[in-house]
N, C-alpha and C. Protein backbone atom coordinates (compact mmCIF):
# COMPACT_ATOMS: atom_id res chain seq x y z
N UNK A 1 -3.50 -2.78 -63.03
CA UNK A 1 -4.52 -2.47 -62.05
C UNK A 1 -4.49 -3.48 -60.91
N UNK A 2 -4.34 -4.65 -61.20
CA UNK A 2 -4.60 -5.99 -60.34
C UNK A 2 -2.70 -5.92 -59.26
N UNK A 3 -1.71 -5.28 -59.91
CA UNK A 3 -0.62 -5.14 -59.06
C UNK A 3 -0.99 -4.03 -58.12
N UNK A 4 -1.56 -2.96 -58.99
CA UNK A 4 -1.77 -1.82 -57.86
C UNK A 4 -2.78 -1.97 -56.51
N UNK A 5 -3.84 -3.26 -56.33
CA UNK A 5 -4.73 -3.29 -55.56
C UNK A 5 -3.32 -4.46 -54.77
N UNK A 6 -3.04 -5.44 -55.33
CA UNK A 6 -2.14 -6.12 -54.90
C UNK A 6 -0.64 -4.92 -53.83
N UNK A 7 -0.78 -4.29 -54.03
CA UNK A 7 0.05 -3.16 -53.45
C UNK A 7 -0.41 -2.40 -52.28
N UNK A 8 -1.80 -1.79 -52.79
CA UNK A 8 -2.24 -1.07 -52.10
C UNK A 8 -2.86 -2.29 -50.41
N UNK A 9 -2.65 -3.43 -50.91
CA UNK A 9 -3.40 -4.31 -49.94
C UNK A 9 -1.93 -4.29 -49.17
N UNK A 10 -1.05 -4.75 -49.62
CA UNK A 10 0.09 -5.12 -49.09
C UNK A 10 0.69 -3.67 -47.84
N UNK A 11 0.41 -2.59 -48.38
CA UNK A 11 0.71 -1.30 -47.86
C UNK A 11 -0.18 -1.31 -46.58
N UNK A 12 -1.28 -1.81 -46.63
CA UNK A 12 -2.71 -1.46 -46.08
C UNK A 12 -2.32 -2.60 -44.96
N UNK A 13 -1.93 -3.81 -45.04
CA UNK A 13 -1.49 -4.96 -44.29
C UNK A 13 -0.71 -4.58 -43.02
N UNK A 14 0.44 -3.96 -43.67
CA UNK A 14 1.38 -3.60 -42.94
C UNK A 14 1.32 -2.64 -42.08
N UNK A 15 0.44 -1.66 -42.51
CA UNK A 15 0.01 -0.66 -41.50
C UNK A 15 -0.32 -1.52 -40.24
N UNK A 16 -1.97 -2.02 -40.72
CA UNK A 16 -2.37 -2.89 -39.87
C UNK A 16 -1.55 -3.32 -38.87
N UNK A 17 -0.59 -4.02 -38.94
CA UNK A 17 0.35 -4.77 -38.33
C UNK A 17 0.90 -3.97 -37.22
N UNK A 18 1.59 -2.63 -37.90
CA UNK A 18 2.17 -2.01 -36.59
C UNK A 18 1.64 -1.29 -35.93
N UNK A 19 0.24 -1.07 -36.20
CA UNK A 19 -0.91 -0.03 -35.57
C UNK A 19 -1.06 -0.80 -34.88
N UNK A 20 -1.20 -2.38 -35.09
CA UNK A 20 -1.98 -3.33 -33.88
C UNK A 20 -1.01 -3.76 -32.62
N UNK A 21 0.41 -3.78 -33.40
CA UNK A 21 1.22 -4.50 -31.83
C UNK A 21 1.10 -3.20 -30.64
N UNK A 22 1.19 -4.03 -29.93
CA UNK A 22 1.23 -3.21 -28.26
C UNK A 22 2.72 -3.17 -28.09
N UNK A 23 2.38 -2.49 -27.20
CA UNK A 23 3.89 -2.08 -26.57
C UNK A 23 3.87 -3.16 -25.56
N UNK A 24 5.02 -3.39 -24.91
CA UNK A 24 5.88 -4.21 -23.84
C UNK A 24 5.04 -3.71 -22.80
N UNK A 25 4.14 -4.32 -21.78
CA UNK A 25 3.94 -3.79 -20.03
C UNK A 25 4.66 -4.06 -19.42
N UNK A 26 4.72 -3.39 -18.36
CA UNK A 26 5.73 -3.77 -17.53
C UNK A 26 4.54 -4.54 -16.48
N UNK A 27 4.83 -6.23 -16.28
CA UNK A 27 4.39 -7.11 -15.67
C UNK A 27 3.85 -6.30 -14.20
N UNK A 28 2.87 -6.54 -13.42
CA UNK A 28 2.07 -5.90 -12.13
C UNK A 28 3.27 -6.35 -10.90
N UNK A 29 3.03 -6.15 -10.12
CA UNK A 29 4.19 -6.76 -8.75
C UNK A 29 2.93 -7.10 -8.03
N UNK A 30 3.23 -8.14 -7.82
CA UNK A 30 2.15 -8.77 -6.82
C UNK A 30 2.94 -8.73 -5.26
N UNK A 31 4.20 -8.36 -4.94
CA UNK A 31 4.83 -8.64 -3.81
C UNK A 31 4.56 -7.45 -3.28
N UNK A 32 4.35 -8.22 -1.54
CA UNK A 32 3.92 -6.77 -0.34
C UNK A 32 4.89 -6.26 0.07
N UNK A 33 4.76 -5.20 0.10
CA UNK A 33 5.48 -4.67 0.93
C UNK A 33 5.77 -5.02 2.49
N UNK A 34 6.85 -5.88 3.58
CA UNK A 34 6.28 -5.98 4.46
C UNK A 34 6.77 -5.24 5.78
N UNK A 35 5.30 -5.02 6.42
CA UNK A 35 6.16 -3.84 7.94
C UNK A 35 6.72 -4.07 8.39
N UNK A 36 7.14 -3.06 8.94
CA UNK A 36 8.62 -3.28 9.52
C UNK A 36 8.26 -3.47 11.50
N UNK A 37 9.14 -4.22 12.10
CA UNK A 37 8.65 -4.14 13.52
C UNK A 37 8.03 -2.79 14.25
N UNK A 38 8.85 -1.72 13.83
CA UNK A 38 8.71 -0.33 14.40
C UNK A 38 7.25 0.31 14.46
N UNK A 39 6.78 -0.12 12.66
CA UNK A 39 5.84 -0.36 12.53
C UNK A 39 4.57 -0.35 12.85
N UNK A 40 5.27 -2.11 13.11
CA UNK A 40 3.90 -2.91 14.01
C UNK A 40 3.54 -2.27 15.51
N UNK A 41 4.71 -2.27 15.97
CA UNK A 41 4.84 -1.39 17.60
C UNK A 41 4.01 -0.26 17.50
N UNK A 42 4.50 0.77 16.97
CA UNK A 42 3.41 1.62 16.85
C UNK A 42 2.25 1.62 16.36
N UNK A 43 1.29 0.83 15.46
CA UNK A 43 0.32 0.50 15.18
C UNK A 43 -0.42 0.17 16.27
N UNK A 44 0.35 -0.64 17.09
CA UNK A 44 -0.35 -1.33 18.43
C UNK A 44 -0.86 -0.93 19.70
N UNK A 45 0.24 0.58 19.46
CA UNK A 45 -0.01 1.96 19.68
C UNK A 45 -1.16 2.19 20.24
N UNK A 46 -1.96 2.09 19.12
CA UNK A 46 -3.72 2.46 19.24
C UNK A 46 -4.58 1.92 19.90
N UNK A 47 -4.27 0.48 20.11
CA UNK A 47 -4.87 -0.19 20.76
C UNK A 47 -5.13 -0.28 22.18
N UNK A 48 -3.50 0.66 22.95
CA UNK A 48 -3.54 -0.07 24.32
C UNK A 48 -4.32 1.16 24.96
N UNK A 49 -5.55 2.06 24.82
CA UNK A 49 -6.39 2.95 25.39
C UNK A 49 -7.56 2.61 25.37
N UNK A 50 -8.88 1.32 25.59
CA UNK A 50 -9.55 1.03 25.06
C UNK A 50 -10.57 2.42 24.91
N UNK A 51 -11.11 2.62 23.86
CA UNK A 51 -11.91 3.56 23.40
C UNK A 51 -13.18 3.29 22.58
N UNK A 52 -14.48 4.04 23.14
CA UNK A 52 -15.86 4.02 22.33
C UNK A 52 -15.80 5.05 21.68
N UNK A 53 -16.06 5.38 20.27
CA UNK A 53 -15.90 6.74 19.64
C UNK A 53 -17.25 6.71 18.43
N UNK A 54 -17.71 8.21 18.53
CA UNK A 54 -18.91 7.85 17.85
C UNK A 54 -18.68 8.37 16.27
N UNK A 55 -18.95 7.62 15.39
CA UNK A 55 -18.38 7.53 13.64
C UNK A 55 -19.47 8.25 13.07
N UNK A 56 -20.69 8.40 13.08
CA UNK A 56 -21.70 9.24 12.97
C UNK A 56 -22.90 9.46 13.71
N UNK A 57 -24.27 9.97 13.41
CA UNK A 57 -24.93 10.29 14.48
C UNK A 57 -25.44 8.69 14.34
N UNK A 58 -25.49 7.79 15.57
CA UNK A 58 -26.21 6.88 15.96
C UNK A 58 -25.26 5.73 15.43
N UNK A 59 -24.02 5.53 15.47
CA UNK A 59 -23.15 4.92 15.12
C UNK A 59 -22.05 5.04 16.07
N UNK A 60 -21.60 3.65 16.90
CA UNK A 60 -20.32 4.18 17.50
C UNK A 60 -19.46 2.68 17.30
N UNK A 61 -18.21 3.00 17.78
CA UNK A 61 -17.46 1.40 17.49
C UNK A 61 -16.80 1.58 18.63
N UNK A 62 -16.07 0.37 19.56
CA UNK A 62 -15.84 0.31 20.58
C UNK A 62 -14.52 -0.84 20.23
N UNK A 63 -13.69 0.08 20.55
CA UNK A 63 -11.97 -0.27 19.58
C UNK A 63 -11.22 -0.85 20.89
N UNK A 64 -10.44 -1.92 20.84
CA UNK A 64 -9.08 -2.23 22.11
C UNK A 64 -9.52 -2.96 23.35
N UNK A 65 -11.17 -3.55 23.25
CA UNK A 65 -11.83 -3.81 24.33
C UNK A 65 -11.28 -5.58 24.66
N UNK A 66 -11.57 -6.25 23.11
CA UNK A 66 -11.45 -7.30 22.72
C UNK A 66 -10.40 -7.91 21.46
N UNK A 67 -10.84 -8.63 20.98
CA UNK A 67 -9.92 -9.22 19.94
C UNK A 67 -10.96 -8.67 18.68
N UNK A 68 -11.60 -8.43 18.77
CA UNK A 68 -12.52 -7.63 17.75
C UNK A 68 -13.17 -6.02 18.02
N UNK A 69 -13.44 -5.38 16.84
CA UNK A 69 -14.22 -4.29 17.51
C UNK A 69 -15.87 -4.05 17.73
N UNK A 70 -16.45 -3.61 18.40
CA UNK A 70 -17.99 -3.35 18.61
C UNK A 70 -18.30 -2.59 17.94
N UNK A 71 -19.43 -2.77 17.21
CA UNK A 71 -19.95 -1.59 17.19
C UNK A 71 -21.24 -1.37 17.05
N UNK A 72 -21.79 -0.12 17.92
CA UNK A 72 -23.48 -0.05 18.05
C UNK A 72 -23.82 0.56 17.01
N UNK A 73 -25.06 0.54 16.94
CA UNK A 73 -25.74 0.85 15.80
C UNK A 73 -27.60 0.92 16.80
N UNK A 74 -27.82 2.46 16.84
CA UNK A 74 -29.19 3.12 17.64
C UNK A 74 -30.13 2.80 16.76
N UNK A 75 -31.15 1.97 16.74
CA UNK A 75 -32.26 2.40 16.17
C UNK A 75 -33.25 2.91 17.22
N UNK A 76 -34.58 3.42 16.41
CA UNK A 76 -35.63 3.99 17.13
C UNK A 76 -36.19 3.62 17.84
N UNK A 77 -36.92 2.24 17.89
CA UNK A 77 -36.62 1.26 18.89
C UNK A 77 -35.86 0.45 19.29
N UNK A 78 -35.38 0.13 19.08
CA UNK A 78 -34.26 -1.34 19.66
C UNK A 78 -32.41 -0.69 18.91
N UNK A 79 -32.04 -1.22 19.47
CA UNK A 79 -30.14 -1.28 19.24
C UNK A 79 -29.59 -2.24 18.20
N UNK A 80 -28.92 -2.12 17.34
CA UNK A 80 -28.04 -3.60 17.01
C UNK A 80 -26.51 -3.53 17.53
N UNK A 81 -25.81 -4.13 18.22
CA UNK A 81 -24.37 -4.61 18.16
C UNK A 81 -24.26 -5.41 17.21
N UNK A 82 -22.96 -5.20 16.77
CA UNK A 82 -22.66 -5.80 15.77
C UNK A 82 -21.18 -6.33 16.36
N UNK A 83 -21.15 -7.62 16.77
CA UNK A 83 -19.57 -8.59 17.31
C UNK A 83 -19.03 -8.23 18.80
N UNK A 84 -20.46 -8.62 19.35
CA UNK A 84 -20.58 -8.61 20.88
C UNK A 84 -19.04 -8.97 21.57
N UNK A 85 -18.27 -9.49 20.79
CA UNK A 85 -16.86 -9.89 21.76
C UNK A 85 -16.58 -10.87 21.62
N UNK A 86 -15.66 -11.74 22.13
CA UNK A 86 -14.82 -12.71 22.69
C UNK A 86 -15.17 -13.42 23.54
N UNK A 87 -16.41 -12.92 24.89
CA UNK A 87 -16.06 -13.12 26.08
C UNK A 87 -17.30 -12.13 26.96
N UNK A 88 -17.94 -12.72 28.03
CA UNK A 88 -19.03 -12.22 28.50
C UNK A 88 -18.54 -10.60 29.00
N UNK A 89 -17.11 -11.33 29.63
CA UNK A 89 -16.19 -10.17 29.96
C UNK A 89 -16.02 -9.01 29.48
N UNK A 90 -15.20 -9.73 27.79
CA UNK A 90 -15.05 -8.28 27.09
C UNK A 90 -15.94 -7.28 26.91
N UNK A 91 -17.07 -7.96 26.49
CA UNK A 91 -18.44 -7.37 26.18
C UNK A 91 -18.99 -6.60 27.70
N UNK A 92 -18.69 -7.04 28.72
CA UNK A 92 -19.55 -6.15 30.19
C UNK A 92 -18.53 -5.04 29.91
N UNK A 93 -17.10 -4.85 29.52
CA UNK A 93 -16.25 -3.59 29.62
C UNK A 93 -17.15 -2.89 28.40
N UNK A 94 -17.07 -3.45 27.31
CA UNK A 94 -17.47 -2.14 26.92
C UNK A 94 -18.96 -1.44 26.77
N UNK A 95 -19.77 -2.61 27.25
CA UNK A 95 -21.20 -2.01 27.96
C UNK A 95 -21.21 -1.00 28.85
């Protein structure tokens, strides 16, 4: 009796064992991908039209003006901008 529990443990062990190992992952890639000039050129694309465009009702962003983008935000009374610009400049263009 005492071999057969001695058995049945040993059987029961081993299961254990290969139920528990994992399989191999294949390690994450942390490396970027990086753009290519053509790319970048065309990305930059977008920029050279400066444009105000409205994103929803009472929401607009004001893209290519500055080194950052604007963007308003209507309230019922009063306005918020949000990253007036660079420059008294940038900011009178896209006022």
């Amino acid at each position: 009796m005492k071999s057969t529990i001695h058995l049945l443990l040993l059987i029961f062990s081993c299961f254990l064992l290969t139920a528990c190992q994992t399989k191999q992952q294949k390690a994450p890639s942390f490396e970027k991908k990086l753009a290519t000039v053509a790319a970048l050129a065309q990305h930059s694309q977008e920029f050279n039209q400066p444009t105000v465009s409205q994103v929803v009702e009472g929401i607009y962003v004001a893209v290519g003006f500055g080194l950052a983008n604007s963007i308003l935000i209507e309230g019922k009374n009063s306005n918020i901008i949000v990253d007036c610009l660079e420059s008294n400049e940038a900011a009178a263009r896209v006022k």
